[in-house]
Protein backbone atom coordinates (compact mmCIF):
# COMPACT_ATOMS: atom_id res chain seq x y z
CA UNK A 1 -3.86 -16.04 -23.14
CA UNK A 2 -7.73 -16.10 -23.39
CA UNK A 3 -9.79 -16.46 -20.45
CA UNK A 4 -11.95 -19.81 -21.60
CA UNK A 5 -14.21 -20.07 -18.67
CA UNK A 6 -14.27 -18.33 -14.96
CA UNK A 7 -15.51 -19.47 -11.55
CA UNK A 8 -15.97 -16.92 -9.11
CA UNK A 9 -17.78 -17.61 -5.80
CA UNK A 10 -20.18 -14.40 -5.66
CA UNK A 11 -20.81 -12.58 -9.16
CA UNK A 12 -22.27 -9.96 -6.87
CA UNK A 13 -19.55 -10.01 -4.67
CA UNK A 14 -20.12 -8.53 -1.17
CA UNK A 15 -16.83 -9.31 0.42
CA UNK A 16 -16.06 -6.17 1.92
CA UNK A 17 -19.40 -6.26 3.83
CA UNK A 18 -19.20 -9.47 5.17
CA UNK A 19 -15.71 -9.86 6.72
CA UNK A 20 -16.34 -6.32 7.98
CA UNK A 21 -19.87 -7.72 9.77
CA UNK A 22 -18.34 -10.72 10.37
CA UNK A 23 -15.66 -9.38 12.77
CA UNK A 24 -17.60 -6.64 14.66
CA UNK A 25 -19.94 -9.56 14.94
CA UNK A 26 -17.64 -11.46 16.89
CA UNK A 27 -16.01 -8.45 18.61
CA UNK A 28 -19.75 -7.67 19.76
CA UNK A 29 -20.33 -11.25 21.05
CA UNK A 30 -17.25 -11.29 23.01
CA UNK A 31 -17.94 -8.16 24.93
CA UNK A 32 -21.49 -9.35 25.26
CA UNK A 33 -21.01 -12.65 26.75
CA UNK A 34 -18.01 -11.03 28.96
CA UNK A 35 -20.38 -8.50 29.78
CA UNK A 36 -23.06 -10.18 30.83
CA UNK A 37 -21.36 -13.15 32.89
CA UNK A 38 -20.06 -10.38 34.83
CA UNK A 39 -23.03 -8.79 36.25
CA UNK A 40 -24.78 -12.78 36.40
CA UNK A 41 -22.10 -13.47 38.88
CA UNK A 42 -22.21 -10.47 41.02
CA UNK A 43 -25.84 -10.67 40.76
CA UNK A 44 -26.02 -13.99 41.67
CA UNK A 45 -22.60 -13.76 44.66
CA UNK A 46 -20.68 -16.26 42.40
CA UNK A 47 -16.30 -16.19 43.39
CA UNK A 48 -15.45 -13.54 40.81
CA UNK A 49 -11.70 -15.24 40.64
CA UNK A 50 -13.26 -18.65 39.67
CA UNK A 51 -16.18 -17.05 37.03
CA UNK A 52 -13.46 -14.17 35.22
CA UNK A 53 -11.16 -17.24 34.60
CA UNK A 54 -14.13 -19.74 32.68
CA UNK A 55 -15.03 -16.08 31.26
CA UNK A 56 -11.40 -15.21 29.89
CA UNK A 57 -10.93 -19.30 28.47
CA UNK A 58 -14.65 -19.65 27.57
CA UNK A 59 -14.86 -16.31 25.53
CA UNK A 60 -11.58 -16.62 23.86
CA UNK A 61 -11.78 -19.77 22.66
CA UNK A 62 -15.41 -19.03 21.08
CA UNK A 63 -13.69 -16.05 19.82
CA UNK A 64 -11.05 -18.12 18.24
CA UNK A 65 -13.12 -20.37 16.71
CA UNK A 66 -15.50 -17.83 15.18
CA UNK A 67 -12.59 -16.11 13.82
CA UNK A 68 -11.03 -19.32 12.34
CA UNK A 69 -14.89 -20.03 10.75
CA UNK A 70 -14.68 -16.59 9.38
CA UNK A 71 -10.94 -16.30 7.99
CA UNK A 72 -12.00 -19.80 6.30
CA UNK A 73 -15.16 -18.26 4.71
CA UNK A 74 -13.47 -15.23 3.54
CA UNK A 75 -10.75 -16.94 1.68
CA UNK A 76 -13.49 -18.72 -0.39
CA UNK A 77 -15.28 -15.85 -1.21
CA UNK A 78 -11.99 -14.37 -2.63
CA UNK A 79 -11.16 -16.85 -3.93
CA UNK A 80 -11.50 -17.21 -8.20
CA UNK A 81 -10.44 -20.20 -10.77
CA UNK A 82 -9.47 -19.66 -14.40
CA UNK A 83 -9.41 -22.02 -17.05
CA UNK A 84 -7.05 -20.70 -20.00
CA UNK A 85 -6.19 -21.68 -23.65
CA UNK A 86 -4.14 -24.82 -23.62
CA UNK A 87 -5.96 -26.56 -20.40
CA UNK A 88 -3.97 -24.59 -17.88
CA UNK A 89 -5.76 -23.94 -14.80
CA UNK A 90 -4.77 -20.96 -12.67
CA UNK A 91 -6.32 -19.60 -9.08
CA UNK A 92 -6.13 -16.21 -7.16
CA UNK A 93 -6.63 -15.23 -3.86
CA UNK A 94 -7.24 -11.87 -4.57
CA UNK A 95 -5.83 -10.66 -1.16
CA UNK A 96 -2.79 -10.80 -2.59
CA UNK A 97 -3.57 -8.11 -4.88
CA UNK A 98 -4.03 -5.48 -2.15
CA UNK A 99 -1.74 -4.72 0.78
CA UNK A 100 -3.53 -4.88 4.43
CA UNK A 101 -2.37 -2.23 7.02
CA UNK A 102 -1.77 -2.64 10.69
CA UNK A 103 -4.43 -0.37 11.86
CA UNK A 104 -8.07 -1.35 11.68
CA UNK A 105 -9.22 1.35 9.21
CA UNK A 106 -6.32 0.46 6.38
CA UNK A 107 -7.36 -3.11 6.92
CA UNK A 108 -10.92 -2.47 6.39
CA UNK A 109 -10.33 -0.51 3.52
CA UNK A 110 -8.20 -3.18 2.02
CA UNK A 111 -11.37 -5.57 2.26
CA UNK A 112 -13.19 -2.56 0.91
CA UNK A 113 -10.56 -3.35 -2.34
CA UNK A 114 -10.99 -6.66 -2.16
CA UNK A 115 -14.41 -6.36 -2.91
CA UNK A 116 -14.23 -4.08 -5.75
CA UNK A 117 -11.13 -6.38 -7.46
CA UNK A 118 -13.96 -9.55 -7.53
CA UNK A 119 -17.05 -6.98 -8.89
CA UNK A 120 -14.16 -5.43 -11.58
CA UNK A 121 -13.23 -9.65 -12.58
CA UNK A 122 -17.06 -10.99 -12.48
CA UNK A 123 -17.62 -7.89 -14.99
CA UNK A 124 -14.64 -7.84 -17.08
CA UNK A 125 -12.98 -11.06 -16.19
CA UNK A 126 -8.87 -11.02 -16.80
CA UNK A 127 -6.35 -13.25 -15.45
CA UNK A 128 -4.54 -10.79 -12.97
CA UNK A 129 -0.52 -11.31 -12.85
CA UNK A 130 -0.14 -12.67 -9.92
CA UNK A 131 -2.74 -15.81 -10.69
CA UNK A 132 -1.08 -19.08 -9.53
CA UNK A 133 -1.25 -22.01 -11.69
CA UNK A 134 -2.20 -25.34 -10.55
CA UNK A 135 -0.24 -28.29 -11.96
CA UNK A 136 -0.87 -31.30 -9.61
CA UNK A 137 -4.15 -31.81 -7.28
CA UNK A 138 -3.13 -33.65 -4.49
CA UNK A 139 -6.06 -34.33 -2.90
CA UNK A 140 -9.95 -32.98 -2.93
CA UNK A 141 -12.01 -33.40 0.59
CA UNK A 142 -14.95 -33.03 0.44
CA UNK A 143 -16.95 -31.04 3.18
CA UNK A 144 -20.19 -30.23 3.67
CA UNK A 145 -20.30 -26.50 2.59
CA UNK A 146 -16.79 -26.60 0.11
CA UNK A 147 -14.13 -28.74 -1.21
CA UNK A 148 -10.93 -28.60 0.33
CA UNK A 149 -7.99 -28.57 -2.34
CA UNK A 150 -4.14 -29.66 -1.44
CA UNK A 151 -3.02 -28.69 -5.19
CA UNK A 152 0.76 -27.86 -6.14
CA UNK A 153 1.13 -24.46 -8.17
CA UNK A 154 3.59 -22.47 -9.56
CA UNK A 155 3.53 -18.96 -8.11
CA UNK A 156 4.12 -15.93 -10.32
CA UNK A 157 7.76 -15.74 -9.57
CA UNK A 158 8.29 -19.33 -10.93
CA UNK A 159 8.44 -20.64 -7.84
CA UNK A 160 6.25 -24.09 -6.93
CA UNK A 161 4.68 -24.86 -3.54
CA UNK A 162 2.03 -26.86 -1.60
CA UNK A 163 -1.30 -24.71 -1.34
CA UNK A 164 -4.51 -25.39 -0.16
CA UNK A 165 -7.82 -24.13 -2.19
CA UNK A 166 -11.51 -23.90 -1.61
CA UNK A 167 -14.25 -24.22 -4.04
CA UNK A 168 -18.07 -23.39 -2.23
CA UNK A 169 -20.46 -25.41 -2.69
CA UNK A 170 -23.22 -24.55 -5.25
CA UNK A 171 -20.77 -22.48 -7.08
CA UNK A 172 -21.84 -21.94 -10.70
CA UNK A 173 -20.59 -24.20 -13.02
CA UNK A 174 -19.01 -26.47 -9.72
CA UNK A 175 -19.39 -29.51 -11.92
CA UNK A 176 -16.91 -28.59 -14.67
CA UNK A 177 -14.49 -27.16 -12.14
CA UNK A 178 -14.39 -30.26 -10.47
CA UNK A 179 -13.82 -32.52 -13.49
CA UNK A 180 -10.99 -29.86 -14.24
CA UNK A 181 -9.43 -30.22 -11.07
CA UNK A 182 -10.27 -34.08 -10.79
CA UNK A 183 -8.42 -34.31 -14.31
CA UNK A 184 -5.13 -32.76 -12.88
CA UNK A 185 -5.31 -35.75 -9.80
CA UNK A 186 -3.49 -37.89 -11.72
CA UNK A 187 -1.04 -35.80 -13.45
CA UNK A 188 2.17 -37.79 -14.46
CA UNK A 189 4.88 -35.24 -13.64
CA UNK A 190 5.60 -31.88 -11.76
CA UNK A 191 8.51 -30.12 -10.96
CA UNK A 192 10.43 -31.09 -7.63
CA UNK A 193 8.79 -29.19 -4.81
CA UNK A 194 11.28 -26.89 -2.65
CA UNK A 195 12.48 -28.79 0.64
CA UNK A 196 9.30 -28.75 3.38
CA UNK A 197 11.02 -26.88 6.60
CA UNK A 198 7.29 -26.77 8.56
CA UNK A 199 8.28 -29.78 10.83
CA UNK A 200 11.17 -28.68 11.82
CA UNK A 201 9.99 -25.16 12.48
CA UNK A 202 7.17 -26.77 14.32
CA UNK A 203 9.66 -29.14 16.51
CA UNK A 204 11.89 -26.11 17.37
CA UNK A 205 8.32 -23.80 18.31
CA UNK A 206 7.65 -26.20 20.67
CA UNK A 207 10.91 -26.50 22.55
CA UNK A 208 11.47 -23.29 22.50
CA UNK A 209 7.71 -22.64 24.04
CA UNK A 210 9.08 -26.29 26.66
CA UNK A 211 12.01 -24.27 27.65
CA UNK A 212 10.32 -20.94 28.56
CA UNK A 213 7.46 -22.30 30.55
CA UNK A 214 10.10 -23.94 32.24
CA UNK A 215 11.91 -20.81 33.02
CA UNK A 216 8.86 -19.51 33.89
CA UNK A 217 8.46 -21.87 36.74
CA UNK A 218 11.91 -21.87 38.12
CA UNK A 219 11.40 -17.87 37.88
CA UNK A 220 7.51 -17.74 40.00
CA UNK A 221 8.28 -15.94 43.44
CA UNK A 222 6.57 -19.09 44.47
CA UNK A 223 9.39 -21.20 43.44
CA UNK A 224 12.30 -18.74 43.65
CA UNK A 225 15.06 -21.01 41.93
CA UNK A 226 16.18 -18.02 39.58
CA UNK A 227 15.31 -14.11 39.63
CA UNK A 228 11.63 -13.17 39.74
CA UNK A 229 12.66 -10.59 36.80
CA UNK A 230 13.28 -12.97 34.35
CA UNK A 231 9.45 -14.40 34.58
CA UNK A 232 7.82 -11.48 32.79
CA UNK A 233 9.79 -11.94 30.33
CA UNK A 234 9.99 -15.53 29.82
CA UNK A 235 5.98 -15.55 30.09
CA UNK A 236 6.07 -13.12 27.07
CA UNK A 237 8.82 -15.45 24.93
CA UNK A 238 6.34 -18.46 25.75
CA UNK A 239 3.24 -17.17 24.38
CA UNK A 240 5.11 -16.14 21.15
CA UNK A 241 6.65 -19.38 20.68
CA UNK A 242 3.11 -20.91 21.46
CA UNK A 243 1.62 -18.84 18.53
CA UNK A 244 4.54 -19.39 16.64
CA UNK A 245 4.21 -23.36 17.24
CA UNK A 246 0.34 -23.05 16.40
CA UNK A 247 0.62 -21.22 12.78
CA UNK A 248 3.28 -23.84 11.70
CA UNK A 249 1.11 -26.63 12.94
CA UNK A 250 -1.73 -25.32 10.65
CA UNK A 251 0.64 -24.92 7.84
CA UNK A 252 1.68 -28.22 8.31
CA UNK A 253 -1.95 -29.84 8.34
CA UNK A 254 -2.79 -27.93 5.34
CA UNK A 255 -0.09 -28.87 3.57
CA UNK A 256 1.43 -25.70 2.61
């Protein structure tokens, strides 16, 4: 198939370079701010109990957010819309096309690929295998930096799903991607979606995290009602249910 038109966020695409500053950024603000309310309250004879506790919730939830700001930021910028012959529209995340490590230097090389994938398809665009397409938009929000998509596509393996999709604001050419996606909004037929498990994954996350902080209490040497071993532990299962409860949650919302 021929490529008929391409959107691509940055044609000079510095993806690499911003994630990378974007998270030593926020590393550097945390220790900053934890830093410096330190020595304000011993300089100034605040409770240290009372001031490391607004310091741990205070700096990781400003952490949190930033990092939520910047994970949505970076998956618009790799983010890139084709338009092939016979009207079919396809999108990449072009994460997918490089696998991230565990450690931090495999990571930031894989951002370091990133990059390079975008530069190689602003100056030789091609319509990379594993290219979704979209068949149904769902819904377009509108927001005031990008438009958030709820689309349905058909992955590379065949397989259709619920995905969400940005398009930035000011792109080039934003008008006739719009009126392309606006076009599939009232599509008359799409295959049947698989079965959506999030809400029950979601219910379960959230007894399970119930039940443990419940153990956990019953287990405080303060209580005493079962072993004081079995509190470590349960603390542990409770924060991964938590997370676990959290990331389905967001699935959920976004529709995917």
């Amino acid at each position: 198939m021929k490529i008929k038109e391409m959107w691509i966020s940055q044609p000079k695409n510095r993806f690499g370079q911003h994630t990378l500053g974007g998270i030593l950024g926020v590393a550097a603000l945390a220790l900053l701010l934890t830093g410096g309310g330190v020595a304000l309250g011993f300089t100034m004879g605040w409770p240290m109990k009372g001031v490391s506790v607004l310091l741990c919730l205070g700096v990781t939830a400003l952490g949190v957010a930033l990092a939520v700001g910047l994970g949505r930021q970076s998956v618009k910028d790799a983010t890139v819309f084709f338009l092939m012959e016979g009207d079919r529209l396809f999108v990449l995340d072009a994460r997918q096309l490089v696998g991230f490590g565990s450690d931090a230097l495999s990571h930031a090389a894989a951002m370091v690929k990133v990059q390079g994938i975008l530069r190689e398809l602003a100056q030789k665009p091609y319509l990379p295998a594993r290219a979704e397409e979209i068949l149904k938009v769902e819904r377009i929000r509108e927001n005031p930096t990008h438009y958030a998509l709820i689309c349905q596509v058909r992955r590379f393996q065949g397989q259709v799903v619920r995905r969400t999709c940005f398009v930035v604001c000011g792109l080039e050419g934003q008008e006739q991607l719009l009126l392309q996606l606006e076009r599939r909004l009232q599509w008359p037929g799409s295959p049947e979606l698989e079965e959506n498990r999030k809400p029950l994954c979601l219910c379960l996350s959230i007894l399970a995290c119930c039940g443990f902080a419940a153990l956990c209490v019953v287990s405080h040497p303060a209580v005493g009602l079962l072993p004081h071993i079995v509190y470590f532990p349960c603390l542990g299962a409770t924060f991964v249910a938590l997370c676990c409860a959290v990331w389905f949650a967001v699935r959920y919302r976004r529709g995917e």
